[in-house]
C-alpha atoms as a PDB file:
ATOM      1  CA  UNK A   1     -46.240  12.417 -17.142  1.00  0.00           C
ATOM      2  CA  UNK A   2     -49.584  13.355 -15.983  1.00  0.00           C
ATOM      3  CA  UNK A   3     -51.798  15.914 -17.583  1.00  0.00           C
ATOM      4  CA  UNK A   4     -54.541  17.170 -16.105  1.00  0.00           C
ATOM      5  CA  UNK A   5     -56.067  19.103 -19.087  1.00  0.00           C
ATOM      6  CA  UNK A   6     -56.154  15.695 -21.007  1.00  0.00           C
ATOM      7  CA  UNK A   7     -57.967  13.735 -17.885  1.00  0.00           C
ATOM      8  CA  UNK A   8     -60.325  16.733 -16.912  1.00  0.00           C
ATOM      9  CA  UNK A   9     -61.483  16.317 -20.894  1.00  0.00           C
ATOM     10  CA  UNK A  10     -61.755  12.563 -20.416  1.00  0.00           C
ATOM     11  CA  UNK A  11     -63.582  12.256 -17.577  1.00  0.00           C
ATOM     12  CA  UNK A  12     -66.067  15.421 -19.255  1.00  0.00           C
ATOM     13  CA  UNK A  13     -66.654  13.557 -22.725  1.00  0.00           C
ATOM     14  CA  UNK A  14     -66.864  10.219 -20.805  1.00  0.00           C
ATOM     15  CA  UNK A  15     -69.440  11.636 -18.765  1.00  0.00           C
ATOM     16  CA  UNK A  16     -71.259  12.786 -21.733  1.00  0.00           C
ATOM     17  CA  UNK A  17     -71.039   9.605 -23.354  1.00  0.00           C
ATOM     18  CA  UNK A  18     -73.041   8.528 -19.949  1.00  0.00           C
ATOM     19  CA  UNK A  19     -75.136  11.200 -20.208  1.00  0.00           C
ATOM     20  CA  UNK A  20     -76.422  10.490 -23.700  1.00  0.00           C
ATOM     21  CA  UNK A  21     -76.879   6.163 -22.905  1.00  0.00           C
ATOM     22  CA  UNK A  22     -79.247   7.865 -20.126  1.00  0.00           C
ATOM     23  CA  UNK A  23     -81.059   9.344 -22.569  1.00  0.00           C
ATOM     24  CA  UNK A  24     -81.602   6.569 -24.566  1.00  0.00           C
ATOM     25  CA  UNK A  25     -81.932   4.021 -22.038  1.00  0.00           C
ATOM     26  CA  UNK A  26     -83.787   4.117 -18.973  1.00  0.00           C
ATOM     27  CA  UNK A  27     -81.340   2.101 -16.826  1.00  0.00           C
ATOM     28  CA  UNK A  28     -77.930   1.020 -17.391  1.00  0.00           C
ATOM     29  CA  UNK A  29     -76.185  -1.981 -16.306  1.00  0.00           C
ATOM     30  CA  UNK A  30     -72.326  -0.889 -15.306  1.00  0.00           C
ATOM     31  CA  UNK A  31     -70.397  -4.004 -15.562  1.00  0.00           C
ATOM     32  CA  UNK A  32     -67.132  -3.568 -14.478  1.00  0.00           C
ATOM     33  CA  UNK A  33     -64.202  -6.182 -15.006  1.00  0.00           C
ATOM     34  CA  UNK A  34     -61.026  -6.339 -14.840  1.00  0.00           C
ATOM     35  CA  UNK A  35     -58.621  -8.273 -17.526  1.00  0.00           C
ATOM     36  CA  UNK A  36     -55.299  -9.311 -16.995  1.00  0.00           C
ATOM     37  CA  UNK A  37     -52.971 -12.477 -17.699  1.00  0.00           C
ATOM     38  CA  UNK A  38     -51.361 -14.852 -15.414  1.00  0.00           C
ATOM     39  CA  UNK A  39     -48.075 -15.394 -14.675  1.00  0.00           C
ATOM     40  CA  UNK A  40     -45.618 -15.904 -15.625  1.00  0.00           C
ATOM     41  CA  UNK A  41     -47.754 -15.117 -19.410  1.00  0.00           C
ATOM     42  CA  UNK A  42     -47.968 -11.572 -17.632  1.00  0.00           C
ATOM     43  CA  UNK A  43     -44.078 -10.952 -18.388  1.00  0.00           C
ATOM     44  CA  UNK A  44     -44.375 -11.922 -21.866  1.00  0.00           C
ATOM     45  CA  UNK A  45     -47.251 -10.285 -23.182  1.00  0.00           C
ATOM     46  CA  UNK A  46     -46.213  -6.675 -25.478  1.00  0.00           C
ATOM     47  CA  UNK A  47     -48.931  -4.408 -25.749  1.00  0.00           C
ATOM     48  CA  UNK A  48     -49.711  -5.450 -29.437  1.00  0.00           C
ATOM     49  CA  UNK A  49     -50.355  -9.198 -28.413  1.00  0.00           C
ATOM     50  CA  UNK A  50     -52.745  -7.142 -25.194  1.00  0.00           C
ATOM     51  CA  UNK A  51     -54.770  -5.500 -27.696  1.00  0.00           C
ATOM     52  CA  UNK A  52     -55.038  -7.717 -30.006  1.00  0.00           C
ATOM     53  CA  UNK A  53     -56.627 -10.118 -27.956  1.00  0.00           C
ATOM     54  CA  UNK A  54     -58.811  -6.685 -26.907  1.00  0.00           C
ATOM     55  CA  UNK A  55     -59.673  -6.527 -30.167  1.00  0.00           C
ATOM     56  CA  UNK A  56     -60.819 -10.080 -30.950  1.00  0.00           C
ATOM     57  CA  UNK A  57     -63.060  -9.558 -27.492  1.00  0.00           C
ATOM     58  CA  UNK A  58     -64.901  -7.164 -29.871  1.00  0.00           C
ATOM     59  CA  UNK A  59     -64.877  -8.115 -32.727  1.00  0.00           C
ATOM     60  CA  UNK A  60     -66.558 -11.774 -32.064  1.00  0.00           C
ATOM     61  CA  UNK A  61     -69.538  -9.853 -29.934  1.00  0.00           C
ATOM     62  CA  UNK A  62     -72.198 -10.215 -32.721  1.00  0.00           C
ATOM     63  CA  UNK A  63     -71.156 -14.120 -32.733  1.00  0.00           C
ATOM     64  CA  UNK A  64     -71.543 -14.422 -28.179  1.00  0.00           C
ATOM     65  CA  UNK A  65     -75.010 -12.897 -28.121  1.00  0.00           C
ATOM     66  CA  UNK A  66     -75.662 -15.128 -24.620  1.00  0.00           C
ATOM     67  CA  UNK A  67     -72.504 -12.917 -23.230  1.00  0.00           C
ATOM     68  CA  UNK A  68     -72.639  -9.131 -25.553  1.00  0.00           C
ATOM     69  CA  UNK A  69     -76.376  -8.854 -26.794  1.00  0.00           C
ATOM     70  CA  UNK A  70     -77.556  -5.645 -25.304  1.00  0.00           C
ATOM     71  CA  UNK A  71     -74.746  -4.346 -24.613  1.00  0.00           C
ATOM     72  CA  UNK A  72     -74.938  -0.736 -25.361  1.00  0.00           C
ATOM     73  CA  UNK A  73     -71.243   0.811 -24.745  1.00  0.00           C
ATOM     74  CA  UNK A  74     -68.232   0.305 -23.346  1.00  0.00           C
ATOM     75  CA  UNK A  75     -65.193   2.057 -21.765  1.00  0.00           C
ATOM     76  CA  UNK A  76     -61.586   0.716 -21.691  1.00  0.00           C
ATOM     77  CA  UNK A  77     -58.204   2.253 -19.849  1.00  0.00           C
ATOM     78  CA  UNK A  78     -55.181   0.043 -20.992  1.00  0.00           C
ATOM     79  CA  UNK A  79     -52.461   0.380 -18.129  1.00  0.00           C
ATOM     80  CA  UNK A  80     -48.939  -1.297 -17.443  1.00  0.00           C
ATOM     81  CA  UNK A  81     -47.060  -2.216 -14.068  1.00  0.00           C
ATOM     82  CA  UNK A  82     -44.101  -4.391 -13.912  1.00  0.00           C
ATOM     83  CA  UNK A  83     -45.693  -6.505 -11.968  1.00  0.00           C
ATOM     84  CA  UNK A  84     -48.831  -6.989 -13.428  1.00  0.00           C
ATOM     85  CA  UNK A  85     -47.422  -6.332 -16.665  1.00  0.00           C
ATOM     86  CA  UNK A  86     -50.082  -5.074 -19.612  1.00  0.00           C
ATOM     87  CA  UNK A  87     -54.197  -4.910 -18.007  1.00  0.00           C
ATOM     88  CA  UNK A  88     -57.688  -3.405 -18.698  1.00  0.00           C
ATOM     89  CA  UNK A  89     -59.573  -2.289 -16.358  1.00  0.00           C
ATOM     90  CA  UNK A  90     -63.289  -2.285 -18.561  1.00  0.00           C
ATOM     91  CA  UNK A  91     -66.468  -0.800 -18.139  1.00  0.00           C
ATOM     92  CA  UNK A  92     -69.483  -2.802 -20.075  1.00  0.00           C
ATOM     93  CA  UNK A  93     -72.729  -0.931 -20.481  1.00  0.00           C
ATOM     94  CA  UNK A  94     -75.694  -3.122 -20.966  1.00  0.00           C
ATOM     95  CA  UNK A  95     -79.457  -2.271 -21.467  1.00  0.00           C
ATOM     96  CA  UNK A  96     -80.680  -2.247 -18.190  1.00  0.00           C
ATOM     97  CA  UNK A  97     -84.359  -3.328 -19.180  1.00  0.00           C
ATOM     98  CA  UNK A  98     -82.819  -6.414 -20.536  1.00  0.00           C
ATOM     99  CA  UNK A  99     -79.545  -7.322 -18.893  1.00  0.00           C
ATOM    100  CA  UNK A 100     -80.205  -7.249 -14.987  1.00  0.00           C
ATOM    101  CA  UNK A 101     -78.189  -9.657 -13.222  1.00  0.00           C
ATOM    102  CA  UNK A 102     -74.762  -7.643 -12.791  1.00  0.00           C
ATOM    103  CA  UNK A 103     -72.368 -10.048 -11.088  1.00  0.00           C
ATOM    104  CA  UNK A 104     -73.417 -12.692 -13.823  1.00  0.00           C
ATOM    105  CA  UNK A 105     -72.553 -10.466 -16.866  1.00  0.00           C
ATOM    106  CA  UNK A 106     -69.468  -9.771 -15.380  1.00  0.00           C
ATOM    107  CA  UNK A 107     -68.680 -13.403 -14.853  1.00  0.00           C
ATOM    108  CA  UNK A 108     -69.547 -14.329 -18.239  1.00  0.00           C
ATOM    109  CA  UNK A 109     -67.285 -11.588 -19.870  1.00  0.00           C
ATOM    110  CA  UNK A 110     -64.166 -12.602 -17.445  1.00  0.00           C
ATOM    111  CA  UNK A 111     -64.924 -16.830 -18.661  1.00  0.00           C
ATOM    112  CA  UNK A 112     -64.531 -15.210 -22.443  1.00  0.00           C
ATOM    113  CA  UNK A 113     -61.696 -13.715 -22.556  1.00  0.00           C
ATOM    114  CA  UNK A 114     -59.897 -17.026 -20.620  1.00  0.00           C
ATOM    115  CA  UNK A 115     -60.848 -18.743 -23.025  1.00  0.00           C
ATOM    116  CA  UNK A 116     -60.002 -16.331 -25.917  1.00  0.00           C
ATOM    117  CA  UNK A 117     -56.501 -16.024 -24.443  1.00  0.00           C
ATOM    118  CA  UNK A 118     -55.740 -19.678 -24.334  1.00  0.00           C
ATOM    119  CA  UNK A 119     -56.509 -19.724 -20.503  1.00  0.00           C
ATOM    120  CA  UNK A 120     -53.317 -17.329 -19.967  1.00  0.00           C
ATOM    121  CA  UNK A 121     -55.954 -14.216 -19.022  1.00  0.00           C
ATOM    122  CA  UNK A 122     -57.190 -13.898 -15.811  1.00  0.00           C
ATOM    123  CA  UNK A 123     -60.069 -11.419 -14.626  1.00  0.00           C
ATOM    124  CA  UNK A 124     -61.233  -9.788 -11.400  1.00  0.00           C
ATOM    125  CA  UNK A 125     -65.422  -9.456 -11.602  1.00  0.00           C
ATOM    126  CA  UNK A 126     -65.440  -5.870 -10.276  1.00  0.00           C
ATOM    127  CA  UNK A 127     -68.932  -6.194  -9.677  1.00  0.00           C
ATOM    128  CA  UNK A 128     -68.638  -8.988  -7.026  1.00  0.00           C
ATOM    129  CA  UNK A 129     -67.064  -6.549  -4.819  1.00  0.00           C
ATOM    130  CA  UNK A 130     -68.685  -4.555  -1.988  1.00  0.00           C
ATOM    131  CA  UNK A 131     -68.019  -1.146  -2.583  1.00  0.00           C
ATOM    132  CA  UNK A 132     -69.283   1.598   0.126  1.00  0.00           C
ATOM    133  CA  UNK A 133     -69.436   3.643  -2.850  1.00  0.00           C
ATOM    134  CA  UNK A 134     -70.725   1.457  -5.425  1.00  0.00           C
ATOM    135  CA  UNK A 135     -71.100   2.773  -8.998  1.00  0.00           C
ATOM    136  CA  UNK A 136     -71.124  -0.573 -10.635  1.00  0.00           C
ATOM    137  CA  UNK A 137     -74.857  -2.435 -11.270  1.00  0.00           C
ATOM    138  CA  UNK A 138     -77.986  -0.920 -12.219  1.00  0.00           C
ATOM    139  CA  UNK A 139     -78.200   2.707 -12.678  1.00  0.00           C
ATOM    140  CA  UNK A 140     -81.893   3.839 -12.873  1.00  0.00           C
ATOM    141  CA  UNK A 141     -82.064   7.130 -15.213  1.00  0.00           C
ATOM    142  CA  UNK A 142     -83.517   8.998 -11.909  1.00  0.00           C
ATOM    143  CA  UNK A 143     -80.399   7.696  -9.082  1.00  0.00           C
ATOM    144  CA  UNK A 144     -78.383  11.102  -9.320  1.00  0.00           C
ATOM    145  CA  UNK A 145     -76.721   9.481  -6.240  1.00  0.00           C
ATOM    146  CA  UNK A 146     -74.933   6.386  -7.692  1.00  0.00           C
ATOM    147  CA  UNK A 147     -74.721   8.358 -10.700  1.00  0.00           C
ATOM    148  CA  UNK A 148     -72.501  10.618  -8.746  1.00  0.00           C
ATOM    149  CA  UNK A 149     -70.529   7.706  -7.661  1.00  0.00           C
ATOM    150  CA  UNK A 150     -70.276   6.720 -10.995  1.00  0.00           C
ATOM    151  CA  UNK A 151     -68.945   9.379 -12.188  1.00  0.00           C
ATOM    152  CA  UNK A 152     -66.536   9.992  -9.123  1.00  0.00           C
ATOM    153  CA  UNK A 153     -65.408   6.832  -8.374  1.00  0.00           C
ATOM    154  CA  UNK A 154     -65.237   4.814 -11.587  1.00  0.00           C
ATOM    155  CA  UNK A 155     -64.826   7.429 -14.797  1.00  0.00           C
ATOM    156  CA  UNK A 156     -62.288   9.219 -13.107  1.00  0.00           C
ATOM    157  CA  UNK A 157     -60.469   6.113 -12.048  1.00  0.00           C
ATOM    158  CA  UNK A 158     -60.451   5.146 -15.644  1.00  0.00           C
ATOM    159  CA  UNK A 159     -59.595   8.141 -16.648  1.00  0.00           C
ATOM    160  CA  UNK A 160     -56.125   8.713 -14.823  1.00  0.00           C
ATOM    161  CA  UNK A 161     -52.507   8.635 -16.330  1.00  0.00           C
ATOM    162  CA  UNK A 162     -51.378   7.035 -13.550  1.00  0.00           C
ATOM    163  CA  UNK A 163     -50.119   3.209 -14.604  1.00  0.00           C
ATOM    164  CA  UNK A 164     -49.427   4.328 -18.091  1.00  0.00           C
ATOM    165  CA  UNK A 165     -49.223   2.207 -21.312  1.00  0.00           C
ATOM    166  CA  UNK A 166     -46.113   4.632 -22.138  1.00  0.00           C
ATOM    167  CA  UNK A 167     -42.924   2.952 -21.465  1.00  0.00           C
ATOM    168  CA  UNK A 168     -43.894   0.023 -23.487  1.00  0.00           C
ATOM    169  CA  UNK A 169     -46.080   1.598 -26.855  1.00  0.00           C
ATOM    170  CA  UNK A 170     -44.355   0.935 -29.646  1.00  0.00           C
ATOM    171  CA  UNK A 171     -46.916   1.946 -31.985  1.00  0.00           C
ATOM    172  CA  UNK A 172     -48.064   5.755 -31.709  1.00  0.00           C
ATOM    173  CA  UNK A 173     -51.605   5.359 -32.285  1.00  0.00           C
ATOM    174  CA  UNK A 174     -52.033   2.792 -29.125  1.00  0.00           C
ATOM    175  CA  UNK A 175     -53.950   4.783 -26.731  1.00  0.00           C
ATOM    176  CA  UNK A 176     -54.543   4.047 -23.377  1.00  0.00           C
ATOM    177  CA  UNK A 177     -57.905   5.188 -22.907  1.00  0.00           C
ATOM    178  CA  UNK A 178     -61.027   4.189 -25.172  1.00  0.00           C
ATOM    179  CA  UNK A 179     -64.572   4.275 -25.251  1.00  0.00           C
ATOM    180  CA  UNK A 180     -67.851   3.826 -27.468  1.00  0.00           C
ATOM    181  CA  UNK A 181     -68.914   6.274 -29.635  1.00  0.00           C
ATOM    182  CA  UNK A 182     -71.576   8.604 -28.114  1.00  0.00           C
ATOM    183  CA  UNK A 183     -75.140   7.631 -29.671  1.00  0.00           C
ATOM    184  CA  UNK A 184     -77.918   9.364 -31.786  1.00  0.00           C
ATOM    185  CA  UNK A 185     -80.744  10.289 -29.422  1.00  0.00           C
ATOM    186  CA  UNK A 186     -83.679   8.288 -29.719  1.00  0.00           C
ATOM    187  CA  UNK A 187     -85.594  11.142 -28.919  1.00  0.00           C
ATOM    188  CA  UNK A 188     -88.498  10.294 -25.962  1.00  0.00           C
ATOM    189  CA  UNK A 189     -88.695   6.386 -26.324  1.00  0.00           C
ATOM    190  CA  UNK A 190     -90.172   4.872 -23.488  1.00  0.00           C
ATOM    191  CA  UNK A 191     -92.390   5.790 -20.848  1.00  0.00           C
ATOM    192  CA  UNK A 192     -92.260   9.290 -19.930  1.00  0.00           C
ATOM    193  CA  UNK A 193     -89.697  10.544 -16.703  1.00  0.00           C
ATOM    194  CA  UNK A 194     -90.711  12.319 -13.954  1.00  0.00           C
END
């Protein structure tokens, strides 16, 4: 069942959250990737064995600093189809001073979690794609037009109820939309914006 109260509130404190890493950060790196498993694993995976793997993906980034140092947020929408059975579709935020190469990042985060699943994952590198609307790669703090696409294209993507994690919870607490926690400002670090 969709409701549109709960997405329009998404997509606002997920825009927030964007907001605020702007503020702190004078470019962002959107790393978009996709994170699935391959049949026929796909039809045996429950959504407790899906996020647990999640989980381990986080938990071990202080010990992959080549793939999750700099990394500055995140934003995850845990969906279900039949076919594809349980997937992510992810959203890594990286310091754009220090992370720059996109497609690379995105690459490296897709090898990980192969390997963290016992090669039954598979992953689509989001930003390999050609988008005529692309939100995904660097997002200097002063391009209100990719921002806009951003925020159009990709958050409220993520943030539909479409493809729901529903039919299969089991646990009450699994939700099907996650994100960091929105940071303390930094106050004016940096070089001064114009």
């Amino acid at each position: 069942m969709v409701n549109s109260k709960n997405i329009n509130k998404r997509i606002h404190s997920t825009k927030e959250y964007i907001n605020e890493l702007q503020a702190n950060y004078s470019k962002l790196n959107i790393v978009r990737v996709d994170l699935a498993y391959k049949k026929p694993h796909s039809n045996n995976i429950t959504l407790e064995d899906a996020n647990s793997d999640l989980e381990r993906m986080f938990n071990n980034m202080r010990s992959k600093p080549s793939i999750f140092k700099d990394k500055i947020g995140y934003i995850c929408k845990r969906e279900y189809t039949q076919d594809k059975g349980v997937h992510f579709h992810t959203v890594f935020i990286y310091d754009g001073q220090k992370v720059q190469k996109d497609v690379f990042k995105a690459e490296q985060i897709g090898k990980y979690w192969n390997q963290l699943t016992d090669n039954k994952g598979s992953y689509h590198n989001c930003n390999r794609n050609i988008y005529e609307l692309n939100g995904v790669g660097m997002l200097d703090h002063s391009d209100s037009d990719k921002r806009k696409i951003l925020d159009e294209n990709v958050i409220s993507y993520l943030c539909k109820d479409e493809q729901t994690i529903e039919p299969i919870k089991e646990n009450k607490k699994d939700r099907a939309f996650t994100r960091g926690t929105i940071p303390k400002s930094k106050g004016n670090i940096g070089r001064p914006r114009g």
